[in-house]
N, C-alpha and C. Protein backbone atom coordinates (compact mmCIF):
# COMPACT_ATOMS: atom_id res chain seq x y z
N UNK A 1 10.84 5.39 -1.08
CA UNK A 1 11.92 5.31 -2.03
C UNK A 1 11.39 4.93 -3.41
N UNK A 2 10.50 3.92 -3.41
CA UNK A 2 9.98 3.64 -4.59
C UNK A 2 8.92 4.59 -5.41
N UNK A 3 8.23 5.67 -4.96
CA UNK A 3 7.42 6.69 -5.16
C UNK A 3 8.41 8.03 -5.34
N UNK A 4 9.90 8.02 -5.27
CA UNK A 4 10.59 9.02 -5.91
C UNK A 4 11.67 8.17 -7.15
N UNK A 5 12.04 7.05 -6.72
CA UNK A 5 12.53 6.55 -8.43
C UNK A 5 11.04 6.36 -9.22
N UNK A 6 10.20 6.02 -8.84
CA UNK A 6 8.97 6.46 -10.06
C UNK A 6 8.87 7.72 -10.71
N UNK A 7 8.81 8.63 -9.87
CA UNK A 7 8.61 9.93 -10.46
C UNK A 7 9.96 10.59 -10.91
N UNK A 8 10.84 10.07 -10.57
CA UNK A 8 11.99 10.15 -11.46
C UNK A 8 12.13 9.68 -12.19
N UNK A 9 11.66 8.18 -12.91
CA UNK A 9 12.21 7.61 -14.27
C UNK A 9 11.09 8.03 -14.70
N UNK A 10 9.67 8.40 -14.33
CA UNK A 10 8.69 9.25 -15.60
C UNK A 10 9.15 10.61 -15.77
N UNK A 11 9.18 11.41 -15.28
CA UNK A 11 10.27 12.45 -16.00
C UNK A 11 11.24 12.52 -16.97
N UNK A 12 12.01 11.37 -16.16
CA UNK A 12 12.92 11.72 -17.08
C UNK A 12 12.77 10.70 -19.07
N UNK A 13 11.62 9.96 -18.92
CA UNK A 13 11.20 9.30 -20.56
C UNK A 13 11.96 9.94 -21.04
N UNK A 14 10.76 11.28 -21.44
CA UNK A 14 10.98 12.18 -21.96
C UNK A 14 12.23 12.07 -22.94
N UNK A 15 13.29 11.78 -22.59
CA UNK A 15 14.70 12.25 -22.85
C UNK A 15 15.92 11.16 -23.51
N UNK A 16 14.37 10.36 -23.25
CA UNK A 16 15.11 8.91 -24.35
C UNK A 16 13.99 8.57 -25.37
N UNK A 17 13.46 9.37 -25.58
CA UNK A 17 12.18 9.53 -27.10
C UNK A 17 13.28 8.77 -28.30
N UNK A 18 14.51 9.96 -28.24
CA UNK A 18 15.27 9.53 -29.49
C UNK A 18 16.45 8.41 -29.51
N UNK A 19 16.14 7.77 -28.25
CA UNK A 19 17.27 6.57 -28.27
C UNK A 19 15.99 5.33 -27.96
N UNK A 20 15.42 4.95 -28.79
CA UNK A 20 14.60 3.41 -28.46
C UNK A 20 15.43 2.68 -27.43
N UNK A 21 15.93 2.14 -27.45
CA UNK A 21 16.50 1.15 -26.76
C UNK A 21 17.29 1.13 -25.01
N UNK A 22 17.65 2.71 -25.13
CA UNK A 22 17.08 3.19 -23.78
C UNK A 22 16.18 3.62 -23.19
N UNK A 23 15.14 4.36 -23.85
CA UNK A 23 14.27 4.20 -23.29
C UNK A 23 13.79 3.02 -23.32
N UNK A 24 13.14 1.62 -23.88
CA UNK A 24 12.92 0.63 -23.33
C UNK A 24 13.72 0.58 -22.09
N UNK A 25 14.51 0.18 -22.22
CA UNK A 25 14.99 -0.25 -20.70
C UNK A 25 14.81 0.79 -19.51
N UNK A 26 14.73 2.10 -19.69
CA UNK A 26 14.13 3.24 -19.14
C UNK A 26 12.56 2.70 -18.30
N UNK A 27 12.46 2.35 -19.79
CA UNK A 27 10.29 2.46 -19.22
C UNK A 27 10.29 1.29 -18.63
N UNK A 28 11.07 -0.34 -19.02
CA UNK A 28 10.97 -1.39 -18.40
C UNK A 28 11.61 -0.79 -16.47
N UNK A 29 12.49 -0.36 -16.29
CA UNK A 29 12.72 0.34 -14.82
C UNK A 29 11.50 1.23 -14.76
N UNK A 30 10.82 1.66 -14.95
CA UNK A 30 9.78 2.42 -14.57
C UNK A 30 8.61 1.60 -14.19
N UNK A 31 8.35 0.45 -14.94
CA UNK A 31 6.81 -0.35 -14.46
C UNK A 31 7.57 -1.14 -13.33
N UNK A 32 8.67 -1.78 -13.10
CA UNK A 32 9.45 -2.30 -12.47
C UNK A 32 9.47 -1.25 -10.91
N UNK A 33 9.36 -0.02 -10.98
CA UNK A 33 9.60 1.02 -9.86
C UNK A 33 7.95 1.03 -9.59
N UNK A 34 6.97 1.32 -10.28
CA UNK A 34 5.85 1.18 -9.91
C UNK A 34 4.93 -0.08 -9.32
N UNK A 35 5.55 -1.38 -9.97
CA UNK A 35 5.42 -2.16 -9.07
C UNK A 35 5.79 -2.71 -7.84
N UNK A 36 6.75 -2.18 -7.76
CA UNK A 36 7.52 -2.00 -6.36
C UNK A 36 6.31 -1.21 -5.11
N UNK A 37 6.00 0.00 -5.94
CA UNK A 37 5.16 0.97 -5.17
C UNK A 37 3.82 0.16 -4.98
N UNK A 38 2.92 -0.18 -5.19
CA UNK A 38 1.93 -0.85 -5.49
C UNK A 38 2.21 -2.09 -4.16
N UNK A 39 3.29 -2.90 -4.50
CA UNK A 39 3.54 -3.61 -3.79
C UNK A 39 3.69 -3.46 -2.73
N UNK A 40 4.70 -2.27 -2.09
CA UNK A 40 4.74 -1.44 -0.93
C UNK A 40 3.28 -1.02 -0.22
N UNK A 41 2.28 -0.51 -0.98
CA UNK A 41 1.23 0.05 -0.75
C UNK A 41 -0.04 -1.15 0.05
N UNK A 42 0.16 -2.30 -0.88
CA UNK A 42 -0.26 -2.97 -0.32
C UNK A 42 -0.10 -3.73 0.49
N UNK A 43 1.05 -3.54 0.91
CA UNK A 43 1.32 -4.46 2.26
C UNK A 43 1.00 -3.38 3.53
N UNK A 44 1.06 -2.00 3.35
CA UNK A 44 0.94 -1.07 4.29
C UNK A 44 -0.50 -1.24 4.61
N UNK A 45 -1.32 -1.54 3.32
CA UNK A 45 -2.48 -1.54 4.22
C UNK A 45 -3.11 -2.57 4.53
N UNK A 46 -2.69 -3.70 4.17
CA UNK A 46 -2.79 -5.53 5.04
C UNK A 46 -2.37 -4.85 6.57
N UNK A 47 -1.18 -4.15 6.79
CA UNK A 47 -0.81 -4.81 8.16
C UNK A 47 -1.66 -3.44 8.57
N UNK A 48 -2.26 -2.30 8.28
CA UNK A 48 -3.26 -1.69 8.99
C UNK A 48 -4.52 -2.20 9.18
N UNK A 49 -4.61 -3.39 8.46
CA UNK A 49 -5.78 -3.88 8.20
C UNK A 49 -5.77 -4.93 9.65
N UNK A 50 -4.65 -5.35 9.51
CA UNK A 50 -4.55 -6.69 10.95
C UNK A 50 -4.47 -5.70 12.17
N UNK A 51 -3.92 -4.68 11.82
CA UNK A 51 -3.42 -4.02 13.28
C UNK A 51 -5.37 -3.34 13.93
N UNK A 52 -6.43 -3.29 12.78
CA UNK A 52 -7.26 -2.72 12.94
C UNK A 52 -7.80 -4.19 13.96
N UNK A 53 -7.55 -5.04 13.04
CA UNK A 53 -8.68 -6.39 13.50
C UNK A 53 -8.25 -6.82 14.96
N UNK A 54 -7.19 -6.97 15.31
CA UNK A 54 -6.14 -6.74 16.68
C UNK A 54 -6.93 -6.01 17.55
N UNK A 55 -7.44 -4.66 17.44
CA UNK A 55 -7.88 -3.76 18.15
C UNK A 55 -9.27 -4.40 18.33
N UNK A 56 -9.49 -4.57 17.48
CA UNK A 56 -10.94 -4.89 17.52
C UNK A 56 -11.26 -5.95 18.35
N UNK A 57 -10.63 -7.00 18.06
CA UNK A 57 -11.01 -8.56 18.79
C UNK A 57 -10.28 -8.27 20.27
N UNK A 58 -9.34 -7.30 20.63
CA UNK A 58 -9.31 -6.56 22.13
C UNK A 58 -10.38 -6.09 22.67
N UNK A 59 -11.04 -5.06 21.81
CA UNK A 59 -12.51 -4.24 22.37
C UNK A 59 -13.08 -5.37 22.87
N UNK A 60 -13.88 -5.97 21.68
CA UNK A 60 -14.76 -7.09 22.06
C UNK A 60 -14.32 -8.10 23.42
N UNK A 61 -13.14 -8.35 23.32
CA UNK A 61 -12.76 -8.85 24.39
C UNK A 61 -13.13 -8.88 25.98
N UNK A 62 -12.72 -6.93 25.89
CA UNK A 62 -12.52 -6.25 27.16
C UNK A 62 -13.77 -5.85 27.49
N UNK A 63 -14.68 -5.91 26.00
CA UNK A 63 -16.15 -5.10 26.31
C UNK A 63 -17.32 -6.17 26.23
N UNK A 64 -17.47 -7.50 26.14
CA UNK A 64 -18.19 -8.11 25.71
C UNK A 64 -19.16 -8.27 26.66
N UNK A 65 -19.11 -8.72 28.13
CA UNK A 65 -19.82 -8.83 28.93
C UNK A 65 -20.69 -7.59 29.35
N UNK A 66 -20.17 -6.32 28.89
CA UNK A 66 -20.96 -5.04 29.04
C UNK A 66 -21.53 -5.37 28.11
N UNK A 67 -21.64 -5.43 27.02
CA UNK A 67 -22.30 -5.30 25.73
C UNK A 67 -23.23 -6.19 25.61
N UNK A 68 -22.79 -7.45 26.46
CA UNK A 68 -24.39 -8.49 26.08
C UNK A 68 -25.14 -8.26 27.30
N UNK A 69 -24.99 -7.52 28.41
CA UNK A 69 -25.49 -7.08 29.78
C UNK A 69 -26.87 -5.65 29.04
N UNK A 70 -25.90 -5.27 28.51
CA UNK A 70 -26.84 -4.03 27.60
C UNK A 70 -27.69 -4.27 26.65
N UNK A 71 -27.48 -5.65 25.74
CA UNK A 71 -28.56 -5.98 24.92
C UNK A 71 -29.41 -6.91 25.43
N UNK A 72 -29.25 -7.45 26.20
CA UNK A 72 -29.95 -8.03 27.06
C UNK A 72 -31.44 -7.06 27.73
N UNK A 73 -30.62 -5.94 28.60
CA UNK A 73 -31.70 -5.06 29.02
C UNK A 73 -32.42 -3.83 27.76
N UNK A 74 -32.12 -4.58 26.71
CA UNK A 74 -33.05 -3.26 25.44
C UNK A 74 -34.21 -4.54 25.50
């Protein structure tokens, strides 16, 4: 949602060139919509980031005793 009101209030600037004062408030909703996005973005990839580490500290878990059985015999 926030990645189509972005690209909708940059489009539409454009069209308040000749009214200052809407466009301010135009462009102020526009960094306002992009930080939204940004914000969104980064939380998507924190929780891919935990959901990775999750997996991981499972592997190790489930695999550890193979794995030091195997470095053991190199």
């Amino acid at each position: 949602m926030a990645l189509l009101r972005t690209q909708n209030s940059q489009q539409r600037l454009i069209y308040w060139l000749e009214q200052p004062e809407e466009f301010d408030k135009k462009y102020q909703e526009l960094q306002n919509s992009i930080y939204s996005l940004k914000l969104s973005l980064s939380e998507v990839k924190n929780q891919k980031k935990m959901e990775q580490a999750v997996g991981l500290q499972e592997l190790i878990k489930n695999y550890y005793s193979l794995l030091s059985n195997y470095i053991q015999q190199l």
